[in-house]
N, C-alpha and C. Protein backbone atom coordinates (compact mmCIF):
# COMPACT_ATOMS: atom_id res chain seq x y z
N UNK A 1 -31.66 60.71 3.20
CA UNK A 1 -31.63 59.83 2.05
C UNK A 1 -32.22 58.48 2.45
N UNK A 2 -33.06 58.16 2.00
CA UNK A 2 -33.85 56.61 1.69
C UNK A 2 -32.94 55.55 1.07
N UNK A 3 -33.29 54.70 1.79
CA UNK A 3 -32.47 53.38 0.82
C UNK A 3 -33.65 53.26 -0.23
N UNK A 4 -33.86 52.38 -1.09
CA UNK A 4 -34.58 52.12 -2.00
C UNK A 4 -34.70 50.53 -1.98
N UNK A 5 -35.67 49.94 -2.06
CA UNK A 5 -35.62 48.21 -1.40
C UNK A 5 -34.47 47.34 -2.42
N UNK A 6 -34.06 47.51 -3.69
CA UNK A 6 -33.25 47.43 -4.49
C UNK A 6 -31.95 47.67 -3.73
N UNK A 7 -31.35 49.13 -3.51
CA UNK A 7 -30.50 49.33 -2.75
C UNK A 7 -29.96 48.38 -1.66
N UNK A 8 -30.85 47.89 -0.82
CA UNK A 8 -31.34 47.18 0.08
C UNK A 8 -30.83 45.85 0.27
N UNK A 9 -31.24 45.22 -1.12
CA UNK A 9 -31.18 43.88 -1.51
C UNK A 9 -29.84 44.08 -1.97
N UNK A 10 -29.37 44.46 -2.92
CA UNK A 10 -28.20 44.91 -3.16
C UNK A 10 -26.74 45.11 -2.02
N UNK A 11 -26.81 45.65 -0.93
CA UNK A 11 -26.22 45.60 -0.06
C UNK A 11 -25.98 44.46 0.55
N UNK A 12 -27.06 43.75 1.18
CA UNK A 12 -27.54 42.15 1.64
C UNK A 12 -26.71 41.61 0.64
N UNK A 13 -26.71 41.58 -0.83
CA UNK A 13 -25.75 40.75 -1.24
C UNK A 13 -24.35 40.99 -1.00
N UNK A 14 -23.99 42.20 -1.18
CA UNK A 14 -22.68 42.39 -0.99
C UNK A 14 -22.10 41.94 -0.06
N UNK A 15 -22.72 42.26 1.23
CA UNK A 15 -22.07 41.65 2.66
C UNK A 15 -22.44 39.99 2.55
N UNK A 16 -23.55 39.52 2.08
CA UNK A 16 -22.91 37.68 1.82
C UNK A 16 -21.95 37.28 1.07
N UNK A 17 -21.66 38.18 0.01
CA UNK A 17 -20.63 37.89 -0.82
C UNK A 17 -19.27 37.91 -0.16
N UNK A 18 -19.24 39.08 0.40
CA UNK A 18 -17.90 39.05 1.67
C UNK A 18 -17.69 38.40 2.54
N UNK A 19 -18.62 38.38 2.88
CA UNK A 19 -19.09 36.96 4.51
C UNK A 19 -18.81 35.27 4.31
N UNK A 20 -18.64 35.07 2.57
CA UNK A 20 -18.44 33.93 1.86
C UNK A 20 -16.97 34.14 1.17
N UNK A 21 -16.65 35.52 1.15
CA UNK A 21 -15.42 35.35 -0.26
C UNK A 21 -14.97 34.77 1.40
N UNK A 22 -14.80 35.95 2.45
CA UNK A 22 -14.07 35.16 3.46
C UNK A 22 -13.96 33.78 4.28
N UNK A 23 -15.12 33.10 4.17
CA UNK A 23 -15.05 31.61 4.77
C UNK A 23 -14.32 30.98 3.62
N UNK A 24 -14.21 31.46 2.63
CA UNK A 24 -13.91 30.81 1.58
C UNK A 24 -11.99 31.11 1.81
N UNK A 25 -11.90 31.96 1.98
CA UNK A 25 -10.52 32.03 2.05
C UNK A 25 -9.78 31.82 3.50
N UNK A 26 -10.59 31.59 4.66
CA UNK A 26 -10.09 30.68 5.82
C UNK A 26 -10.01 29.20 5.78
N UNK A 27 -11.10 28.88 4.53
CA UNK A 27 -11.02 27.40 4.86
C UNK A 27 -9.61 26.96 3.45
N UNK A 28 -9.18 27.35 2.92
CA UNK A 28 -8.07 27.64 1.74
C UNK A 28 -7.28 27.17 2.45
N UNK A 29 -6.83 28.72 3.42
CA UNK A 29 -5.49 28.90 4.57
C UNK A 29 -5.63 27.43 5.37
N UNK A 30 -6.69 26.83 5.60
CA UNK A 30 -6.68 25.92 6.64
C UNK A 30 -6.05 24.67 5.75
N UNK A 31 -6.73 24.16 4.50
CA UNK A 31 -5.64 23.29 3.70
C UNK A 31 -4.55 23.66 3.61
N UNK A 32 -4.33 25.19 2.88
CA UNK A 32 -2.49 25.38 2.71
C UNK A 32 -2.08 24.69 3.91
N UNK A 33 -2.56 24.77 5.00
CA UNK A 33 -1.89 24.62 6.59
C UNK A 33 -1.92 23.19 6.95
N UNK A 34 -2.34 22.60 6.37
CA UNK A 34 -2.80 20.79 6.23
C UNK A 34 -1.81 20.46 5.19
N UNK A 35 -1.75 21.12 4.16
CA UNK A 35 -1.29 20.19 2.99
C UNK A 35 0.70 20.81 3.76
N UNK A 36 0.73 21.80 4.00
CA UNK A 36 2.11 22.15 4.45
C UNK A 36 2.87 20.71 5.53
N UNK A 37 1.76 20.82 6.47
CA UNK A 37 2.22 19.25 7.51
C UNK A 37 2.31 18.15 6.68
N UNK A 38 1.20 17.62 6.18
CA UNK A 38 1.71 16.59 5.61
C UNK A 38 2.71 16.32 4.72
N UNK A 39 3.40 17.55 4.03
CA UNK A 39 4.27 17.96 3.11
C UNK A 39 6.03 17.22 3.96
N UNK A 40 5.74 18.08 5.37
CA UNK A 40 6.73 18.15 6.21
C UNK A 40 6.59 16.73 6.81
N UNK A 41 5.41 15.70 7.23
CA UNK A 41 5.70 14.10 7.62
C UNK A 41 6.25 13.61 6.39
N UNK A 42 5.56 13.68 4.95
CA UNK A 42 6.02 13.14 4.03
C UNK A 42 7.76 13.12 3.81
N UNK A 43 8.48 14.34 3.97
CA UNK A 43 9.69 14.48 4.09
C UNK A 43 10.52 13.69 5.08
N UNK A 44 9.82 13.89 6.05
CA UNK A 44 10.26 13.00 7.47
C UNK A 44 10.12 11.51 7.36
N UNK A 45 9.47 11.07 6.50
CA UNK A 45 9.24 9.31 6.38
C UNK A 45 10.38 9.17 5.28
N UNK A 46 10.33 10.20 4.16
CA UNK A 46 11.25 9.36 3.44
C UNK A 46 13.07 9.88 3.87
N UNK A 47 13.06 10.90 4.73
CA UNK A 47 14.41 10.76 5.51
C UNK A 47 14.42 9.54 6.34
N UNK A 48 14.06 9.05 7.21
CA UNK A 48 13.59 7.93 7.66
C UNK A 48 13.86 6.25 6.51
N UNK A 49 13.08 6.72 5.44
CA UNK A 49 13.33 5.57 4.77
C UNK A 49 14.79 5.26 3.94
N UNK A 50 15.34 6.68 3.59
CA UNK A 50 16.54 6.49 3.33
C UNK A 50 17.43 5.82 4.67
N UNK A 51 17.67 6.57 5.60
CA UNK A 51 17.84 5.94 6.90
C UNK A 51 18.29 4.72 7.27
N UNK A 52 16.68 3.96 6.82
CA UNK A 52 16.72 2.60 6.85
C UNK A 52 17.55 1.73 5.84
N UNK A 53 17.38 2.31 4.87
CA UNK A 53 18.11 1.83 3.69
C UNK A 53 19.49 1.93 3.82
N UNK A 54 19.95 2.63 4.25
CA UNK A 54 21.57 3.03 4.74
C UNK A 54 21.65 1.85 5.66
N UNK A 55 20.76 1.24 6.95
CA UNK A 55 21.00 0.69 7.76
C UNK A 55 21.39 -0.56 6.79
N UNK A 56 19.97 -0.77 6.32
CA UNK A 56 20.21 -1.85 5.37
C UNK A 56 21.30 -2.67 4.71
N UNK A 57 21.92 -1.71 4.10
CA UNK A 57 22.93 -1.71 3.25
C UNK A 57 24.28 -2.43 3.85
N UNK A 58 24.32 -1.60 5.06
CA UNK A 58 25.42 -1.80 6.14
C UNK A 58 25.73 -3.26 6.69
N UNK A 59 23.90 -3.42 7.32
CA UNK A 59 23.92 -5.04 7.73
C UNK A 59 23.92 -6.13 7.27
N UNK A 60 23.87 -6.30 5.94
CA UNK A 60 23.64 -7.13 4.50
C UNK A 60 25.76 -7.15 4.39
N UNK A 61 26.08 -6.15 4.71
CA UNK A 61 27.32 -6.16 3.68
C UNK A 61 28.06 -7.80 3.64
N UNK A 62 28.72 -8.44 2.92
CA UNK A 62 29.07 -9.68 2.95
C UNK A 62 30.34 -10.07 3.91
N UNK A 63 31.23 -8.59 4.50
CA UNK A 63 32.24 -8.91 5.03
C UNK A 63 31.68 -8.94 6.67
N UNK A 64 30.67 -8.00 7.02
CA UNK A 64 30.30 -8.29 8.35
C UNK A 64 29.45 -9.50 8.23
N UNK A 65 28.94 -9.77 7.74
CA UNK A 65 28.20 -11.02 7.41
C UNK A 65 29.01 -11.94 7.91
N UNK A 66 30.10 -12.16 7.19
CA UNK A 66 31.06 -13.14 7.37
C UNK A 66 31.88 -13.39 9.10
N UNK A 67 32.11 -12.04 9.10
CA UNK A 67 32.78 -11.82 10.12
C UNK A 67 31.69 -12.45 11.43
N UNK A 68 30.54 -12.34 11.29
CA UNK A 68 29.57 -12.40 12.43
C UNK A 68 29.20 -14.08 12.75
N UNK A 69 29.61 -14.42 11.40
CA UNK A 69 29.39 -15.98 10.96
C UNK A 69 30.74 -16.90 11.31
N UNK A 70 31.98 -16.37 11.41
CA UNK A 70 32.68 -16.32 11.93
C UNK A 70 33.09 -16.42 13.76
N UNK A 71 32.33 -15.70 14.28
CA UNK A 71 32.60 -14.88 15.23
C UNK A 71 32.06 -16.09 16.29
N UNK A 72 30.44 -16.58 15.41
CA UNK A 72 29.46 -17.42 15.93
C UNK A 72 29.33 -19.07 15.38
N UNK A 73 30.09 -19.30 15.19
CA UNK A 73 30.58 -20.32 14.35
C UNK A 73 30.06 -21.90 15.39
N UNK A 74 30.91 -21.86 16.39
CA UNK A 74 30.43 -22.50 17.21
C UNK A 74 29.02 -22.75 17.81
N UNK A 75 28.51 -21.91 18.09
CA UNK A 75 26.99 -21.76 18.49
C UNK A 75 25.86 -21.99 17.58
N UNK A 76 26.23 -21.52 16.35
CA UNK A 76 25.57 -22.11 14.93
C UNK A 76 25.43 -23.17 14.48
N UNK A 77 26.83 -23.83 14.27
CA UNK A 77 26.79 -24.93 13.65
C UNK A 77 26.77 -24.65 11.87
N UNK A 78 27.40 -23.72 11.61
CA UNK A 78 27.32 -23.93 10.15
C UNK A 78 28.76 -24.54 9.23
N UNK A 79 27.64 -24.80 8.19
CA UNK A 79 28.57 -25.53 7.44
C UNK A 79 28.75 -25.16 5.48
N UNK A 80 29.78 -24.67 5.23
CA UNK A 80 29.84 -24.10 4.30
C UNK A 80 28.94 -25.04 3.33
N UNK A 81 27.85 -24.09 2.16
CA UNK A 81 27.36 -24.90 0.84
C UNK A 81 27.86 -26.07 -0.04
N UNK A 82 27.72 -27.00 -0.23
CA UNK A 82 28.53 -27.85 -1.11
C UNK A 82 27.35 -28.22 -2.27
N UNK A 83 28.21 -27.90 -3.65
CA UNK A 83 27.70 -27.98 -4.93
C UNK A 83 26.62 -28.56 -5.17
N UNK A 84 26.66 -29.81 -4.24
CA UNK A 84 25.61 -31.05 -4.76
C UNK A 84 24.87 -30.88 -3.68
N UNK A 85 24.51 -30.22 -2.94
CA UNK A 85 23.38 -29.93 -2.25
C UNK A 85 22.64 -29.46 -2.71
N UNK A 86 22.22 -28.80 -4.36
CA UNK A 86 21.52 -27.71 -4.71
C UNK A 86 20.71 -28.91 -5.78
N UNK A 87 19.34 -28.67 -5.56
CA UNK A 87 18.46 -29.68 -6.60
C UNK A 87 18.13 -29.14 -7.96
N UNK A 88 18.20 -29.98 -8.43
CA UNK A 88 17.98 -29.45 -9.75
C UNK A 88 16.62 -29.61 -9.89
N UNK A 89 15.63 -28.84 -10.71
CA UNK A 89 13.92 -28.84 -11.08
C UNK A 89 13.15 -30.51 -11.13
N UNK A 90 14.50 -31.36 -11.78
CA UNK A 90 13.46 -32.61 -11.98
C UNK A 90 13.89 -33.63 -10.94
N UNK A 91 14.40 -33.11 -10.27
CA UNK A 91 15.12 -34.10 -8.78
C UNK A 91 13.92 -33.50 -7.88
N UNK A 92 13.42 -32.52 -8.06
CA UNK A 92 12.11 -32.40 -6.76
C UNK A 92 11.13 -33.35 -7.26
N UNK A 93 9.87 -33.41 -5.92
CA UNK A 93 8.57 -34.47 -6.13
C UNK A 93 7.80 -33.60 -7.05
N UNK A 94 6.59 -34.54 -7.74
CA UNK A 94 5.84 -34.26 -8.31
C UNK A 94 5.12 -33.14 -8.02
N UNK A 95 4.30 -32.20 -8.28
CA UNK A 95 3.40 -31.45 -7.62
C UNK A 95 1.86 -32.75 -7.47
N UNK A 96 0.86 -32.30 -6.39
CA UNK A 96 0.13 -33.14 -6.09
C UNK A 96 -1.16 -32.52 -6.94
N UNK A 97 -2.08 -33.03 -7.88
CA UNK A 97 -2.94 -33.01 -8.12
C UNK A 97 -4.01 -33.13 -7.83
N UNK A 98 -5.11 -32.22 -7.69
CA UNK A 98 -6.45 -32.20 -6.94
C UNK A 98 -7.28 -32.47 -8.04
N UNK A 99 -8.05 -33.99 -7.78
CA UNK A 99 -8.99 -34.01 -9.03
C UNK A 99 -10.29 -33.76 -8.51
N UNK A 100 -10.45 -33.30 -7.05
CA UNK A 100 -12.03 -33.25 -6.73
C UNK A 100 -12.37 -31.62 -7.36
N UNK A 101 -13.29 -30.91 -7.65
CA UNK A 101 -13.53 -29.89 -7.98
C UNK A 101 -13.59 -28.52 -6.83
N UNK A 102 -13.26 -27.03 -6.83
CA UNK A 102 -12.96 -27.11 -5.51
C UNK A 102 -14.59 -26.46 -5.35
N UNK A 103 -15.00 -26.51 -3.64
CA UNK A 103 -16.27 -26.83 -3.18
C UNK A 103 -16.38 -24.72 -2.57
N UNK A 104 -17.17 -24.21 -2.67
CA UNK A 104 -17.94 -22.92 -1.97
C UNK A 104 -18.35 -22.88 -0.93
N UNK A 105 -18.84 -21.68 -0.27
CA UNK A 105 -19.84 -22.47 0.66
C UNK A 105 -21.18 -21.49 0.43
N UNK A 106 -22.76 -22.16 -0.42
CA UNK A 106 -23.56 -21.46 -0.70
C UNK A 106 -23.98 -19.75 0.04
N UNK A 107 -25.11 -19.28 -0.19
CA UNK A 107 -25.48 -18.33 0.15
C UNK A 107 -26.41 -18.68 2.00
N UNK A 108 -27.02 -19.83 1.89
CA UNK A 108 -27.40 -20.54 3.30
C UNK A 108 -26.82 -21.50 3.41
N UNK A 109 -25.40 -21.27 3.61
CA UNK A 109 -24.48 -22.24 4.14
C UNK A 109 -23.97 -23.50 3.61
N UNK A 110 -24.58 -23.77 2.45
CA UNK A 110 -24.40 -25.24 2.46
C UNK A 110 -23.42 -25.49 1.29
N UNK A 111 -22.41 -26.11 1.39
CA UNK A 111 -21.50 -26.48 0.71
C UNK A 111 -21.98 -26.86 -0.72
N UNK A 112 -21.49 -25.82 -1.87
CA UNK A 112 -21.65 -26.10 -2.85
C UNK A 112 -20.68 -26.26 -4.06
N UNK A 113 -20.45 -26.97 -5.20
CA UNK A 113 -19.20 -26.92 -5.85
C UNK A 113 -19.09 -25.72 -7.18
N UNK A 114 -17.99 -25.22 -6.84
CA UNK A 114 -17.85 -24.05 -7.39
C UNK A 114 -17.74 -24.17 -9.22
N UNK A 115 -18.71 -23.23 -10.20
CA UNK A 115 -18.65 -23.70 -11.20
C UNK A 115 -17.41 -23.73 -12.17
N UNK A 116 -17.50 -24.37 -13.19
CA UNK A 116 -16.15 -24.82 -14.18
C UNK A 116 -15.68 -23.13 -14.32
N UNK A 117 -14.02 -22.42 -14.25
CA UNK A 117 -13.95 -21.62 -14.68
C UNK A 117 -14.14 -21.21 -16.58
N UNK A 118 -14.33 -22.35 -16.96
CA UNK A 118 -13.87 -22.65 -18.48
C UNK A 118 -16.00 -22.20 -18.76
N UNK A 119 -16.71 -22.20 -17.61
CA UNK A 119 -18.00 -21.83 -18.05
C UNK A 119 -18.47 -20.45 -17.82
N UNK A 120 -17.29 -19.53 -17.09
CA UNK A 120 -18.09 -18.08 -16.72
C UNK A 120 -17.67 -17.50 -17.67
N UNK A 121 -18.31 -16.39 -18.29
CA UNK A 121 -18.56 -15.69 -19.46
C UNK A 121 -17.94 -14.56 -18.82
N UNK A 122 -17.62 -14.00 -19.60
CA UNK A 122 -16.96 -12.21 -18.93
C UNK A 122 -16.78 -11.73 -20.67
N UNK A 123 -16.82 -10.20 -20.49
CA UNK A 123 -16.89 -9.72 -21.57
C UNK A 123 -15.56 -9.45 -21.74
N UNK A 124 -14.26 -9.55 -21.44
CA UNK A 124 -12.88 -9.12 -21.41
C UNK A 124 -12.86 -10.38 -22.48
N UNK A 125 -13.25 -11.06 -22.77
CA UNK A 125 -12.36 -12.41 -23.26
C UNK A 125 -13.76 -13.53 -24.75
N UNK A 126 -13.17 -13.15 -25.77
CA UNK A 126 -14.15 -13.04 -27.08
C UNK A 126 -14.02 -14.68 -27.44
N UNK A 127 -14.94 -15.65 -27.69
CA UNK A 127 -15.02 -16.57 -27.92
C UNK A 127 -15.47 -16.84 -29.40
């Protein structure tokens, strides 16, 4: 029996088709096998981050707090809050005002002043 050049060609495809379904399904297995690890660090960071958060929780609490503040009292120097230590908004200084414009520094270096924001155009914002 003769192949027939059809036959031929025909075959040739079949075995690339196989030769591909299979790279195609090693390189699959190789993500499943990637996405599985990272699946398993991802788990591991946020056991970890709970973890921390537990630690957290613990070292914050207000009675060891106290107790530690306590403990160290001497070496600190602290001194409990008193009412009138706390400022009120118009008891702080002024904020300081900059009236020079603020300056860039060009494309060849040379100090240039940056234009008015009230002049750049952008299409987000309809005049």
């Amino acid at each position: 029996m003769i192949l027939r050049g059809a036959d031929t060609i025909l075959i040739a495809m079949m075995v690339a088709a196989a030769a591909w379904t299979y790279q195609v399904k090693h390189e699959a297995e190789d993500k499943l096998a990637e996405i599985r690890s990272l699946d398993r660090a991802i788990s591991a960071e946020r056991d970890t981050i709970d973890l921390l958060k537990a630690d957290l929780s613990y070292l914050v609490q207000p009675v060891r707090l106290q107790a530690i503040v306590e403990a160290h009292a001497s070496q600190l120097g602290l001194q409990p809050l008193d009412a009138t230590q706390i400022a009120h908004r118009n008891e702080l200084p002024a904020r300081m005002v900059d009236l020079e414009p603020p300056v860039q520094s060009g494309d060849d270096g040379e100090m240039v002043a940056a234009p008015d924001a009230a002049a750049i155009k952008t299409g987000s914002v309809k005049r």
